[in-house]
PDB file of N, CA and C in Angstrom:
ATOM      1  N   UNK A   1     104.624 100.253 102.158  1.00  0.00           N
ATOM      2  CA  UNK A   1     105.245 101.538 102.406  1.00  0.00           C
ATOM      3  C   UNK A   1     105.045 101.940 103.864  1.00  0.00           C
ATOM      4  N   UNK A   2     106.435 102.848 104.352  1.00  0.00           N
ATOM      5  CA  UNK A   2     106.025 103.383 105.798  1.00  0.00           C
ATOM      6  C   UNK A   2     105.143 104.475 105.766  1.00  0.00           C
ATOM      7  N   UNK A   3     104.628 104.530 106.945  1.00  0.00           N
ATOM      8  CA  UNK A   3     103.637 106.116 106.615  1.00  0.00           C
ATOM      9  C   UNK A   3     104.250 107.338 106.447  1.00  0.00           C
ATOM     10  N   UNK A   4     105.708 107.330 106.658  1.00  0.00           N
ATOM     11  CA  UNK A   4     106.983 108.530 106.306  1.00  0.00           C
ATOM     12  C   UNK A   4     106.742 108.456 104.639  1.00  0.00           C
ATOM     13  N   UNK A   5     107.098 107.339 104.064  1.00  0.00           N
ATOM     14  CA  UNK A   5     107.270 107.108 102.547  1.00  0.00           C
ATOM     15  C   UNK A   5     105.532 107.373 102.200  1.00  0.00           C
ATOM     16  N   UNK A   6     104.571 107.589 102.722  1.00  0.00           N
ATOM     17  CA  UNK A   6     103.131 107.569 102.172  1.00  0.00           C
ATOM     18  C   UNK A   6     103.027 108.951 102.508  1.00  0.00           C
ATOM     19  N   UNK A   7     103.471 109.521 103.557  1.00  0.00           N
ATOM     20  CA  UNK A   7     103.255 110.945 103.486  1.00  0.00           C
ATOM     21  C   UNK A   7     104.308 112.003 102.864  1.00  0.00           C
ATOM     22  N   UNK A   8     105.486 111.623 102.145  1.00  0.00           N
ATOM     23  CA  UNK A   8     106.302 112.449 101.606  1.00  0.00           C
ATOM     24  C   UNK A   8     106.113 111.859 100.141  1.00  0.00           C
ATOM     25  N   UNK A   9     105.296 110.817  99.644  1.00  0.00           N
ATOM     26  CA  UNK A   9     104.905 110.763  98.426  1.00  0.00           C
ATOM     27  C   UNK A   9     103.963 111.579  98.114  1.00  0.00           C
ATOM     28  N   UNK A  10     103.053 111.416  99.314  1.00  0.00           N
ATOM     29  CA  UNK A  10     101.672 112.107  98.776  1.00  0.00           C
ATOM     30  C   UNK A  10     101.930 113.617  98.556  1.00  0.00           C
ATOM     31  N   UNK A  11     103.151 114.599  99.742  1.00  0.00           N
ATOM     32  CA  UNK A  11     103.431 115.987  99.154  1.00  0.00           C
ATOM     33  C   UNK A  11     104.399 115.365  98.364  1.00  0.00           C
ATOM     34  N   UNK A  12     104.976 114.728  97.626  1.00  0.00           N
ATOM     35  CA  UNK A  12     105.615 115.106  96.260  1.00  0.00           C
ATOM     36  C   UNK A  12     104.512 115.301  95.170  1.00  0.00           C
ATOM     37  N   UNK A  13     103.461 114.226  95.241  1.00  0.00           N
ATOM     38  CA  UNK A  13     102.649 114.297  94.429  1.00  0.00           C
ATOM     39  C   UNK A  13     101.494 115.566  94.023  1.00  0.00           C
ATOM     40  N   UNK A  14     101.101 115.839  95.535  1.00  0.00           N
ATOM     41  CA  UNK A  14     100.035 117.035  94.881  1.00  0.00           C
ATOM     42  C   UNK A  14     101.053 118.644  95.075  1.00  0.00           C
ATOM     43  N   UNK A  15     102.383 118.732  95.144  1.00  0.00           N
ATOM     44  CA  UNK A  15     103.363 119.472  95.207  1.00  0.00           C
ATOM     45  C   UNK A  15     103.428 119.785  93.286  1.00  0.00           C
ATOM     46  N   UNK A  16     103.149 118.853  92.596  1.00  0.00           N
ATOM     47  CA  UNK A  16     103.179 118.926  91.242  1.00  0.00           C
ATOM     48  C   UNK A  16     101.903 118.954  90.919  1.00  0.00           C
ATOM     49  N   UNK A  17     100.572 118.626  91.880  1.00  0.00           N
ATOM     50  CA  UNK A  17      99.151 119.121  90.991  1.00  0.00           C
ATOM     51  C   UNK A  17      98.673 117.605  90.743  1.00  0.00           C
ATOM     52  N   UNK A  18      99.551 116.435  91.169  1.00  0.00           N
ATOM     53  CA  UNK A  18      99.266 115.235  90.505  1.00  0.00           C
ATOM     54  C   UNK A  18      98.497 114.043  91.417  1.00  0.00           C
ATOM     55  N   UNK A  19      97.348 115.026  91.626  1.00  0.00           N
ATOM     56  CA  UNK A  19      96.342 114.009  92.828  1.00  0.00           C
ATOM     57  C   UNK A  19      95.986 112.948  92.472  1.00  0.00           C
ATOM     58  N   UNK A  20      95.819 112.408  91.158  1.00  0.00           N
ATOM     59  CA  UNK A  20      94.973 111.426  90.785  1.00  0.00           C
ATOM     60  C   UNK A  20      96.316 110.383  91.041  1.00  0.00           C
ATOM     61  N   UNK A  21      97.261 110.212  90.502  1.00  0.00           N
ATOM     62  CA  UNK A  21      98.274 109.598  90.769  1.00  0.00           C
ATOM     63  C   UNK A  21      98.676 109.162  92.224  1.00  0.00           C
ATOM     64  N   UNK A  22      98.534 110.289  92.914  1.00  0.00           N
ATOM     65  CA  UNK A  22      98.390 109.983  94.729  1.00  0.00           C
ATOM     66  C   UNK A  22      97.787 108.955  95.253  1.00  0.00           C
ATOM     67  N   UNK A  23      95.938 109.526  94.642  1.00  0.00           N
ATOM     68  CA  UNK A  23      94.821 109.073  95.478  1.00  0.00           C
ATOM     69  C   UNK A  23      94.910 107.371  94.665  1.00  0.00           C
ATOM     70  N   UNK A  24      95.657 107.021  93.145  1.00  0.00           N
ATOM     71  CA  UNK A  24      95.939 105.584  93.108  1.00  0.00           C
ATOM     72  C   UNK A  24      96.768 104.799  93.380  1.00  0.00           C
ATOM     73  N   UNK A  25      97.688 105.372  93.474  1.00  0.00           N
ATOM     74  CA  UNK A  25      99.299 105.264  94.449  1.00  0.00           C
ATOM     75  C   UNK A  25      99.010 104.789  95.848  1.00  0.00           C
ATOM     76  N   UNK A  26      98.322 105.400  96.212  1.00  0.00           N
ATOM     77  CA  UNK A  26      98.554 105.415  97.967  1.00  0.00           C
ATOM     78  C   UNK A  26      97.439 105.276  98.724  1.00  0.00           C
ATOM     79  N   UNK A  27      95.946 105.330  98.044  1.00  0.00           N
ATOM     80  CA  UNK A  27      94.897 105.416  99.032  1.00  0.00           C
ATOM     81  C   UNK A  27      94.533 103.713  98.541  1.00  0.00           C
ATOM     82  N   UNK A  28      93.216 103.412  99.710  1.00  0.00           N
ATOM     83  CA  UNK A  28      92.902 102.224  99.986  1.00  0.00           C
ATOM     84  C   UNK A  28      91.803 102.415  98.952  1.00  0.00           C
ATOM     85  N   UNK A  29      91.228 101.262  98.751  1.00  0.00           N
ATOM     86  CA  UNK A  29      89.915 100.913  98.038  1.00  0.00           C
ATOM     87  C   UNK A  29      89.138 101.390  98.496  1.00  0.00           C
ATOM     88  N   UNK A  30      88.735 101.017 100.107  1.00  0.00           N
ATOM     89  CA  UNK A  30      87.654 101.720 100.625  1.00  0.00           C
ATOM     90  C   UNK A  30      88.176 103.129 101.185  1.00  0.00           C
ATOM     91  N   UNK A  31      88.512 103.640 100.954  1.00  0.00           N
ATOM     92  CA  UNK A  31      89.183 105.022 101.810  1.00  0.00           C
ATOM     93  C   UNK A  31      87.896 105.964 101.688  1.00  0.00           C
ATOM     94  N   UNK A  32      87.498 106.823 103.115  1.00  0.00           N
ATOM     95  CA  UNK A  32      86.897 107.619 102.969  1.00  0.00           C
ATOM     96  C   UNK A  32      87.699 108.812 102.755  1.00  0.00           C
ATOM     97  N   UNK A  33      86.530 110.075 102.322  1.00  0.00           N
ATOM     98  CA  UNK A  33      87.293 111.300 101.963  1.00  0.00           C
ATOM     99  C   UNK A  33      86.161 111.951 102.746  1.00  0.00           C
ATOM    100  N   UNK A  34      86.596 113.364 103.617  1.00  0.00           N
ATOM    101  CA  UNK A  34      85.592 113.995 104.425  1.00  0.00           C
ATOM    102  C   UNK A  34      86.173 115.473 104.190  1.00  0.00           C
ATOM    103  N   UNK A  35      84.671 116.380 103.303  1.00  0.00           N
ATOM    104  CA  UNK A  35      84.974 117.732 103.407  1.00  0.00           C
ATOM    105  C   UNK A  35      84.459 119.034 104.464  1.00  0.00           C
ATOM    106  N   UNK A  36      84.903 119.569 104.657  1.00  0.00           N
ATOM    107  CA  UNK A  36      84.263 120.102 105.541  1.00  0.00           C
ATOM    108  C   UNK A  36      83.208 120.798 106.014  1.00  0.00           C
ATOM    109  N   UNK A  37      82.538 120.864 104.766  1.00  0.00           N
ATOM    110  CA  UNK A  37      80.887 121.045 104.861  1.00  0.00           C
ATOM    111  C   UNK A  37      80.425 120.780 103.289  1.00  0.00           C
ATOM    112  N   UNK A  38      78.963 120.646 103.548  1.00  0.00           N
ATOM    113  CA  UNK A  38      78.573 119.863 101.787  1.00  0.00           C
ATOM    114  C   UNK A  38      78.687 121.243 101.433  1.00  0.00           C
ATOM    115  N   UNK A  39      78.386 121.212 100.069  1.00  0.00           N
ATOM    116  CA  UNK A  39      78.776 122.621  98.977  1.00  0.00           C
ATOM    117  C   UNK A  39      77.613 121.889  97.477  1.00  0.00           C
ATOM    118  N   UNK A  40      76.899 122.794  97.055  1.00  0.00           N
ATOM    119  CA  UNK A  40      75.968 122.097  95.654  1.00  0.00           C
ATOM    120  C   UNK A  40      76.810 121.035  94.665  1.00  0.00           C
ATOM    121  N   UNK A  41      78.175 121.128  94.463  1.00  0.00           N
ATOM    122  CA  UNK A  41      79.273 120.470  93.911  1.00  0.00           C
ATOM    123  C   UNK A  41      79.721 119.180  94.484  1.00  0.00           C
ATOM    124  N   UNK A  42      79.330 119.216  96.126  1.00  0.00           N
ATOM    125  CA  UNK A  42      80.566 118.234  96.597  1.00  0.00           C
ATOM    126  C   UNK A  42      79.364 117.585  97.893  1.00  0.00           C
ATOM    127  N   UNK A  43      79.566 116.504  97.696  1.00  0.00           N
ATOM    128  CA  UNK A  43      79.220 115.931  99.258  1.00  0.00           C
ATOM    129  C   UNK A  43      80.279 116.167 100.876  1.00  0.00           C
ATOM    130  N   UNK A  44      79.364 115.999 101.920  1.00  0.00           N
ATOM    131  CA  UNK A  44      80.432 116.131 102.698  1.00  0.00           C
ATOM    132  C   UNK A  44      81.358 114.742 103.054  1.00  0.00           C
ATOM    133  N   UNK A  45      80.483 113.812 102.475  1.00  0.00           N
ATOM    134  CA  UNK A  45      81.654 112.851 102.866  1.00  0.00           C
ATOM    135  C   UNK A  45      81.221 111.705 101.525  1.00  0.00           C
ATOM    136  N   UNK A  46      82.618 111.305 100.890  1.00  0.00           N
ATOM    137  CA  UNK A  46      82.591 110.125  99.538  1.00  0.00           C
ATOM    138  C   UNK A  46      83.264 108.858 100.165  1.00  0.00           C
ATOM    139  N   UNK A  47      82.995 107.998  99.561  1.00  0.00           N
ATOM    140  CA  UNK A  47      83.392 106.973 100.209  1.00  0.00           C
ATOM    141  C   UNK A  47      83.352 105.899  98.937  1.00  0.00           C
ATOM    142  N   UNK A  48      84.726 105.478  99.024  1.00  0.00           N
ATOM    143  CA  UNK A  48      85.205 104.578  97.458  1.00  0.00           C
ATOM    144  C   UNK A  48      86.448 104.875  97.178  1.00  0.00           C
ATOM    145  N   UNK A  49      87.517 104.662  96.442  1.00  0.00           N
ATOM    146  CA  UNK A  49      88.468 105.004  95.735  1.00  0.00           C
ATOM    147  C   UNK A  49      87.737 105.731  94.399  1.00  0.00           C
ATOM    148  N   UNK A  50      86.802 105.009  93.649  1.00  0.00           N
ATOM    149  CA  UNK A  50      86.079 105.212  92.671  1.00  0.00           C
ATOM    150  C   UNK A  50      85.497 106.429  92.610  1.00  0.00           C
ATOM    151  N   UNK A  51      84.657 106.719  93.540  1.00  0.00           N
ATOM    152  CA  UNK A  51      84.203 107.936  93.640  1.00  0.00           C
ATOM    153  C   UNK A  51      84.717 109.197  94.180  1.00  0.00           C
ATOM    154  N   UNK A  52      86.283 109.068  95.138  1.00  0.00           N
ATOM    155  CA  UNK A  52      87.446 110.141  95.131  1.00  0.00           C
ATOM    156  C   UNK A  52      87.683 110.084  94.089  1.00  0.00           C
ATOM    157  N   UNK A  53      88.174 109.027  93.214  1.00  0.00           N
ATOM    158  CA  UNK A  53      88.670 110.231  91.953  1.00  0.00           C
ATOM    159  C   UNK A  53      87.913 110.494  90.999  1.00  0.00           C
ATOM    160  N   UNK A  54      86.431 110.315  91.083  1.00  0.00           N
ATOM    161  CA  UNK A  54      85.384 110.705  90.314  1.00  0.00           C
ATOM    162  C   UNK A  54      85.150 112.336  91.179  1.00  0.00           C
ATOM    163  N   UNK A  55      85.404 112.300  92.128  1.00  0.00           N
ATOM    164  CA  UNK A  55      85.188 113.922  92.808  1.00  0.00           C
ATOM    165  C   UNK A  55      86.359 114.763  92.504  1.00  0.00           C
ATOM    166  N   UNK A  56      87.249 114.043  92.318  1.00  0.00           N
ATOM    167  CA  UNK A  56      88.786 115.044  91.684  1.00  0.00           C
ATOM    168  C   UNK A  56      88.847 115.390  90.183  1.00  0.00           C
ATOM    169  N   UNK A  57      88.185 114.644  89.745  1.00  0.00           N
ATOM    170  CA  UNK A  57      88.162 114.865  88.177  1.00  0.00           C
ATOM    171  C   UNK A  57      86.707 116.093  88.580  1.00  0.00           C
ATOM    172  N   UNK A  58      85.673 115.939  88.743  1.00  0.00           N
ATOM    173  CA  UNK A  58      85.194 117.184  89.212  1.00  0.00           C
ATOM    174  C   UNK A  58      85.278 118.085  89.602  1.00  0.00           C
ATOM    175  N   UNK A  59      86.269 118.411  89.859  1.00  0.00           N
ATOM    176  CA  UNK A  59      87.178 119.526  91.230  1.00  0.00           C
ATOM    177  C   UNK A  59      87.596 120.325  89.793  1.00  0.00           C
ATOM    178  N   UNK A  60      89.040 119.363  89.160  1.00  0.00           N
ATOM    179  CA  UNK A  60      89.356 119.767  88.160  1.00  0.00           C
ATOM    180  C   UNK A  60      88.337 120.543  87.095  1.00  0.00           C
ATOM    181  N   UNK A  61      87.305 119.771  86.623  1.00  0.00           N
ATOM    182  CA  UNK A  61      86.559 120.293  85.497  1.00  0.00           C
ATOM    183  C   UNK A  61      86.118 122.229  86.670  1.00  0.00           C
ATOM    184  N   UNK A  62      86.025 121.990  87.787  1.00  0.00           N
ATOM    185  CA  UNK A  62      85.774 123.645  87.595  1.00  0.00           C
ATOM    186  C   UNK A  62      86.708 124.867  87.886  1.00  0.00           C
ATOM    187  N   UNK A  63      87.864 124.073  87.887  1.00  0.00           N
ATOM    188  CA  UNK A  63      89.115 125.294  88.093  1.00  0.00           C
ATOM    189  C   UNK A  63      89.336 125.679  86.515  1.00  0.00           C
ATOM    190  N   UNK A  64      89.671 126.882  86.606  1.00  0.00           N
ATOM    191  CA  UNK A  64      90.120 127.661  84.873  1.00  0.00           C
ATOM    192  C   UNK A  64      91.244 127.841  85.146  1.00  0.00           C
ATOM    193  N   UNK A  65      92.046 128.274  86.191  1.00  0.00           N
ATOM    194  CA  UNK A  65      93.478 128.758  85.965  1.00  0.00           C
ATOM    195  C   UNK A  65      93.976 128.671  87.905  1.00  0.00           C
ATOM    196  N   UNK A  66      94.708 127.383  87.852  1.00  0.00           N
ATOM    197  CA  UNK A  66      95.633 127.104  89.769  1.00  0.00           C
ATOM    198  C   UNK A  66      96.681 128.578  89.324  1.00  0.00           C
ATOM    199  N   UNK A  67      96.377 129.737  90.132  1.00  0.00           N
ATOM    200  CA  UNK A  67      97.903 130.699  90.019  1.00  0.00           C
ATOM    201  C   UNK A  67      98.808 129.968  91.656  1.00  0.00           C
ATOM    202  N   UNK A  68      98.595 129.635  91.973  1.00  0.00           N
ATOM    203  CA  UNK A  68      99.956 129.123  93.183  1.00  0.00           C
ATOM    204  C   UNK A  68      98.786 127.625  93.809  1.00  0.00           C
ATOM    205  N   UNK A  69      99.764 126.880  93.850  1.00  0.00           N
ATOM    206  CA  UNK A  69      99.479 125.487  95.063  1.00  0.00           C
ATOM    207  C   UNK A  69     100.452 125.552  95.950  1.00  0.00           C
ATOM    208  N   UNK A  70     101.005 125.157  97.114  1.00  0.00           N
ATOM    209  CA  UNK A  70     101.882 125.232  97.962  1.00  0.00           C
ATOM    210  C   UNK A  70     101.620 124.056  99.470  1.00  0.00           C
ATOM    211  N   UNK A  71     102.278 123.022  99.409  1.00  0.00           N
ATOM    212  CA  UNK A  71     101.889 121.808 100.373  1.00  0.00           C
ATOM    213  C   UNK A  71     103.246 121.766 101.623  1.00  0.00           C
ATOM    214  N   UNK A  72     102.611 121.982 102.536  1.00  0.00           N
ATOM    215  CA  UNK A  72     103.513 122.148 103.489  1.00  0.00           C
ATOM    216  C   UNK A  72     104.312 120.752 103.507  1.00  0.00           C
ATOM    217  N   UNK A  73     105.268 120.948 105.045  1.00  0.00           N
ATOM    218  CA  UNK A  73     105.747 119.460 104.789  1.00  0.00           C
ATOM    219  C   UNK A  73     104.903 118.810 105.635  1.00  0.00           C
ATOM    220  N   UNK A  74     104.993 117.406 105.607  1.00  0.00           N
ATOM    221  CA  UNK A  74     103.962 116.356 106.558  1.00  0.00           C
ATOM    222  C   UNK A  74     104.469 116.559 107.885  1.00  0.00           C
ATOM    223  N   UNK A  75     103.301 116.389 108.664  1.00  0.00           N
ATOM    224  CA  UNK A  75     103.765 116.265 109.880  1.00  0.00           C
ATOM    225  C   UNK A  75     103.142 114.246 110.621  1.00  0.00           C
ATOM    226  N   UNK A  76     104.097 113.767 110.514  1.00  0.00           N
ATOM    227  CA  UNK A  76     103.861 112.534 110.652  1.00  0.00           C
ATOM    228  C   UNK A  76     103.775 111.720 112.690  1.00  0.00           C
ATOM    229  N   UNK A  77     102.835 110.861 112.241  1.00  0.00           N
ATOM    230  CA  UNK A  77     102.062 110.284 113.670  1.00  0.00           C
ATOM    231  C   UNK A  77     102.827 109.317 113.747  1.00  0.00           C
ATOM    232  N   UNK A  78     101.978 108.256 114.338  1.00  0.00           N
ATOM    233  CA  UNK A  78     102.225 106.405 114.130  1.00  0.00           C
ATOM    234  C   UNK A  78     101.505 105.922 112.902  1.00  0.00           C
ATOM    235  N   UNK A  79     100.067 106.866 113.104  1.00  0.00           N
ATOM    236  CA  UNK A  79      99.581 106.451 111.899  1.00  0.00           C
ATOM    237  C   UNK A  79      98.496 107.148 111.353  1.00  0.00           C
ATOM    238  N   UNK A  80      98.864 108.514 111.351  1.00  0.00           N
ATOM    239  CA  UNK A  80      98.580 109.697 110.480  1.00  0.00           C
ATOM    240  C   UNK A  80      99.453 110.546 110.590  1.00  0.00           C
ATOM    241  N   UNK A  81      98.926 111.523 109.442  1.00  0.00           N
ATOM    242  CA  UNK A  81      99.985 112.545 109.278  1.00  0.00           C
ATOM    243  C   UNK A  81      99.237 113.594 108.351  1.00  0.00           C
ATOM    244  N   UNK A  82      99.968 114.826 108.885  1.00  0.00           N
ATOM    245  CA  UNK A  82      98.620 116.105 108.524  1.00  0.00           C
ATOM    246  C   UNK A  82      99.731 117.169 107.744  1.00  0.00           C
ATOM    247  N   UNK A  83      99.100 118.026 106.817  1.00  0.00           N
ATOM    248  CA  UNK A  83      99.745 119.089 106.083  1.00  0.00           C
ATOM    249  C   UNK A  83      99.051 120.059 105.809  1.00  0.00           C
ATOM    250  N   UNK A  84      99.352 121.346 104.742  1.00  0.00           N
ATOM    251  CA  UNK A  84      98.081 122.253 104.540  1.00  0.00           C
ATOM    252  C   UNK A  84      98.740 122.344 103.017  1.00  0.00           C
ATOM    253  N   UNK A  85      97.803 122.634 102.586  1.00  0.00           N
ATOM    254  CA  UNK A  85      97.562 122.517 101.437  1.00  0.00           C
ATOM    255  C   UNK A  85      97.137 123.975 100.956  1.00  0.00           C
ATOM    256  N   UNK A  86      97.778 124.905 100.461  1.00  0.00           N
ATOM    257  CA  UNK A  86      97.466 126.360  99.770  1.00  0.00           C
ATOM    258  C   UNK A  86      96.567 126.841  98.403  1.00  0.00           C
ATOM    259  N   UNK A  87      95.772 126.632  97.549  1.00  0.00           N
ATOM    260  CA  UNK A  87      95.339 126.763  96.221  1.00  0.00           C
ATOM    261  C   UNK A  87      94.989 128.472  96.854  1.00  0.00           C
ATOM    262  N   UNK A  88      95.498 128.846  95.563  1.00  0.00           N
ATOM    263  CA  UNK A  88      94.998 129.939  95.318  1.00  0.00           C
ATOM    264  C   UNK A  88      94.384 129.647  93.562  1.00  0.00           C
ATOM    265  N   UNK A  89      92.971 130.301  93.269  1.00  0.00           N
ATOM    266  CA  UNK A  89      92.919 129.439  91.818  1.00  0.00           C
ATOM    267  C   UNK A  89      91.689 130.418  91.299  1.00  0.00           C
ATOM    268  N   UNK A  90      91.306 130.470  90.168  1.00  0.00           N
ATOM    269  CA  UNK A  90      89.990 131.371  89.513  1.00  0.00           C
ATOM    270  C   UNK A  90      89.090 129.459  89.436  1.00  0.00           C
ATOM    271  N   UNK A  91      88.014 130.031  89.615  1.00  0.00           N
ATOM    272  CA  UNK A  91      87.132 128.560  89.446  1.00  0.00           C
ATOM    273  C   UNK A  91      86.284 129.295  87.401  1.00  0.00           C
ATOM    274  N   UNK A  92      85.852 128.569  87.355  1.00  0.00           N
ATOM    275  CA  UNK A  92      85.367 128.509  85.414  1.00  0.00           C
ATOM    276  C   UNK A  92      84.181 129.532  85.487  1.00  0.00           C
ATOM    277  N   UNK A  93      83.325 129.752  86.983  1.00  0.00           N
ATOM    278  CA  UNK A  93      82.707 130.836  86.959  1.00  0.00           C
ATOM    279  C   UNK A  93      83.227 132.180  86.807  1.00  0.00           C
ATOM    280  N   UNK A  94      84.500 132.429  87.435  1.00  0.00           N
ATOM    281  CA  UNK A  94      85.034 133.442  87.539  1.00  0.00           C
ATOM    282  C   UNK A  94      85.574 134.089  88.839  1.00  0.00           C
ATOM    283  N   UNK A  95      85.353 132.883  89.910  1.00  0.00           N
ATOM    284  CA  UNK A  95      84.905 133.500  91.150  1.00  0.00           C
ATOM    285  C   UNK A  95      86.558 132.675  91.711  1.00  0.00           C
ATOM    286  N   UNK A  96      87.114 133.742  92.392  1.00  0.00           N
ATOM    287  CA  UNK A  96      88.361 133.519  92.641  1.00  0.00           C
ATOM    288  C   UNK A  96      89.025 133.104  94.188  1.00  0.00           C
ATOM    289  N   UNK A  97      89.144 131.542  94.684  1.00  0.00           N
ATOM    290  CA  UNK A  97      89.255 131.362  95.897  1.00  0.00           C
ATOM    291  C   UNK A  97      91.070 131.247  96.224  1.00  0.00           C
ATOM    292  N   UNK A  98      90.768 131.708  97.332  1.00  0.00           N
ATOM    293  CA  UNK A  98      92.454 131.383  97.904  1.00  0.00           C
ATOM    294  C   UNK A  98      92.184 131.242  99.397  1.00  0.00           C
ATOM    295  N   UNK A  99      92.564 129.667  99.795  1.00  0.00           N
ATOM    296  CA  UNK A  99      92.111 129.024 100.926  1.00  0.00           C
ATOM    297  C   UNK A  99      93.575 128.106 100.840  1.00  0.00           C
ATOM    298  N   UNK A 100      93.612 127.671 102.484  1.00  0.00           N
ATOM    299  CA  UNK A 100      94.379 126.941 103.032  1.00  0.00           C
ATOM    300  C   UNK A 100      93.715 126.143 103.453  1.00  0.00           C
ATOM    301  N   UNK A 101      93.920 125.532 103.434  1.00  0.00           N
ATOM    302  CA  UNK A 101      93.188 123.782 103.948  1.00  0.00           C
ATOM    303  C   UNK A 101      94.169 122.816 105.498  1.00  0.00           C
ATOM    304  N   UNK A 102      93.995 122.116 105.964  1.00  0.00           N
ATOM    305  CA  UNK A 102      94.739 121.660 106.663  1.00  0.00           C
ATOM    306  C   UNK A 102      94.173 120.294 106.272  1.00  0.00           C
ATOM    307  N   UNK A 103      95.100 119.141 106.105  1.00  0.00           N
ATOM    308  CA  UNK A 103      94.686 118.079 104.940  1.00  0.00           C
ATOM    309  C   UNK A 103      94.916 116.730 106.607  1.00  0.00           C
ATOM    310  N   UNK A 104      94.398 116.220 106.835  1.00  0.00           N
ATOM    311  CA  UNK A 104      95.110 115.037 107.671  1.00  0.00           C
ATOM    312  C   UNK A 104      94.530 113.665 107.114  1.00  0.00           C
ATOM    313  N   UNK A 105      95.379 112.495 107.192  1.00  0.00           N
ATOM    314  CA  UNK A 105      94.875 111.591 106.621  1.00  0.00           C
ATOM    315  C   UNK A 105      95.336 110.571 107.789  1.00  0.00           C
ATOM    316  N   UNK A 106      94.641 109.282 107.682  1.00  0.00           N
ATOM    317  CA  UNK A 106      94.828 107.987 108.199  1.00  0.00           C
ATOM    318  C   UNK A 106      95.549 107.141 107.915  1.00  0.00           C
ATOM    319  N   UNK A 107      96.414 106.289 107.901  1.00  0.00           N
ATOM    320  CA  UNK A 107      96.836 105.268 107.113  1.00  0.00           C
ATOM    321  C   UNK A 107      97.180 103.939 107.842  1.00  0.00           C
ATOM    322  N   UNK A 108      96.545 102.845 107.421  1.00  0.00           N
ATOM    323  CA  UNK A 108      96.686 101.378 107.717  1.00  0.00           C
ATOM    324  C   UNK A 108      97.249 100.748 106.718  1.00  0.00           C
ATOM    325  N   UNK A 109      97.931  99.612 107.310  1.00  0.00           N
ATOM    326  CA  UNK A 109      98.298  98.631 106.047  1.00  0.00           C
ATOM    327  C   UNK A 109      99.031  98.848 105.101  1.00  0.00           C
ATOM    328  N   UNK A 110      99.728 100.385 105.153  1.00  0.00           N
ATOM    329  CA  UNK A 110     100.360 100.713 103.947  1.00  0.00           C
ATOM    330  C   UNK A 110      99.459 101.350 103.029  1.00  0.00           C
ATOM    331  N   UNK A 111      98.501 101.926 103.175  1.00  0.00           N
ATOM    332  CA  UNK A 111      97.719 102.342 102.161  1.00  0.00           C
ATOM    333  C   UNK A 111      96.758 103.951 103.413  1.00  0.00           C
ATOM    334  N   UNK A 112      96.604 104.893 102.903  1.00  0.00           N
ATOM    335  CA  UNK A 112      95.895 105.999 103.208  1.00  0.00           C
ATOM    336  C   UNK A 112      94.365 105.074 103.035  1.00  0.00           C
ATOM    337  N   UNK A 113      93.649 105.515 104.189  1.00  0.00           N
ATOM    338  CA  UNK A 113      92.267 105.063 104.493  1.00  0.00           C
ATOM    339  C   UNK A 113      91.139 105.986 104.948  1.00  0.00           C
ATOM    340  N   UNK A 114      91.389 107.068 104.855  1.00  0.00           N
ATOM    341  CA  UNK A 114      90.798 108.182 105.549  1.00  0.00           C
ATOM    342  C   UNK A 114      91.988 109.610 105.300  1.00  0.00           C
ATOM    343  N   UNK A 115      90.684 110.607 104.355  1.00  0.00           N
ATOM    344  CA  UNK A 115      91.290 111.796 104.353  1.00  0.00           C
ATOM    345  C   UNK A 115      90.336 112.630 105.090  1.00  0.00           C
ATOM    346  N   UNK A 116      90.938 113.743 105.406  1.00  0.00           N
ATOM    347  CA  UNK A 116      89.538 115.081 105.931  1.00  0.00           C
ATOM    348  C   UNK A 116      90.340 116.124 106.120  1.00  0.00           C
ATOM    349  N   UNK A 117      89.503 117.118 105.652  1.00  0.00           N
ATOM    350  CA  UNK A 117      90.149 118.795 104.938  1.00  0.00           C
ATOM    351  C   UNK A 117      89.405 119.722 105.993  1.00  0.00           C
ATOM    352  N   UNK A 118      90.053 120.437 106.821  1.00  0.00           N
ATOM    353  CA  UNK A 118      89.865 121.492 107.239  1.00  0.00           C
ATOM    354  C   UNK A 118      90.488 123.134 107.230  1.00  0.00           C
ATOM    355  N   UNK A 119      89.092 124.028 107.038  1.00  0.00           N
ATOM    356  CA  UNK A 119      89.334 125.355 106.266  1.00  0.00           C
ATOM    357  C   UNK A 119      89.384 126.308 107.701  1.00  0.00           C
TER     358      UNK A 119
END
């Protein structure tokens, strides 16, 4: 895939909520993922395919109710390409975030190799 076709898959995909499908679709085996600071929940940086979507299925288990997602369009490199990413969402505590993210990723080989989220 071109990195046009890897970055207008990836917003079709989490445009519908459907990350796990993305991050197996399109990311590398070794792909790192980098957040922007650790949190008791999350490391600041995972590293695996295995363990991104072992951190997304975690993500998931603590949202109770996404009220809006909203993924800009890509803005594409040679060989990255960056978007923002909107959740507004209640987490299972009760505690209600609405953050924009700015999402940029890497991509070699046809495959995403590097993500990192900035708030």
């Amino acid at each position: 895939m071109t990195i046009n076709e890897i970055a207008n898959r990836l917003v079709e995909l989490c445009r519908k909520g459907d990350f796990e499908t993305a991050q197996k679709e399109l990311y590398a085996e070794d792909t790192i993922s980098i957040e922007p600071y650790e949190t008791p929940n999350f490391a600041k940086e995972t590293k695996g395919l295995p363990a991104i979507l072992e951190k997304g299925k975690k993500f998931e288990g603590l949202v109770e109710t996404m009220h809006k997602l909203e993924v800009s369009e890509p803005l594409i490199g040679t060989s990255a390409f960056a978007c923002t990413m909107l959740m507004d969402m209640t987490m299972k505590d009760q505690q209600r975030w609405d953050m924009t993210e700015l999402c940029a990723y890497v991509v070699k080989d046809g495959k995403i190799v590097s993500e990192q989220f900035f708030v």
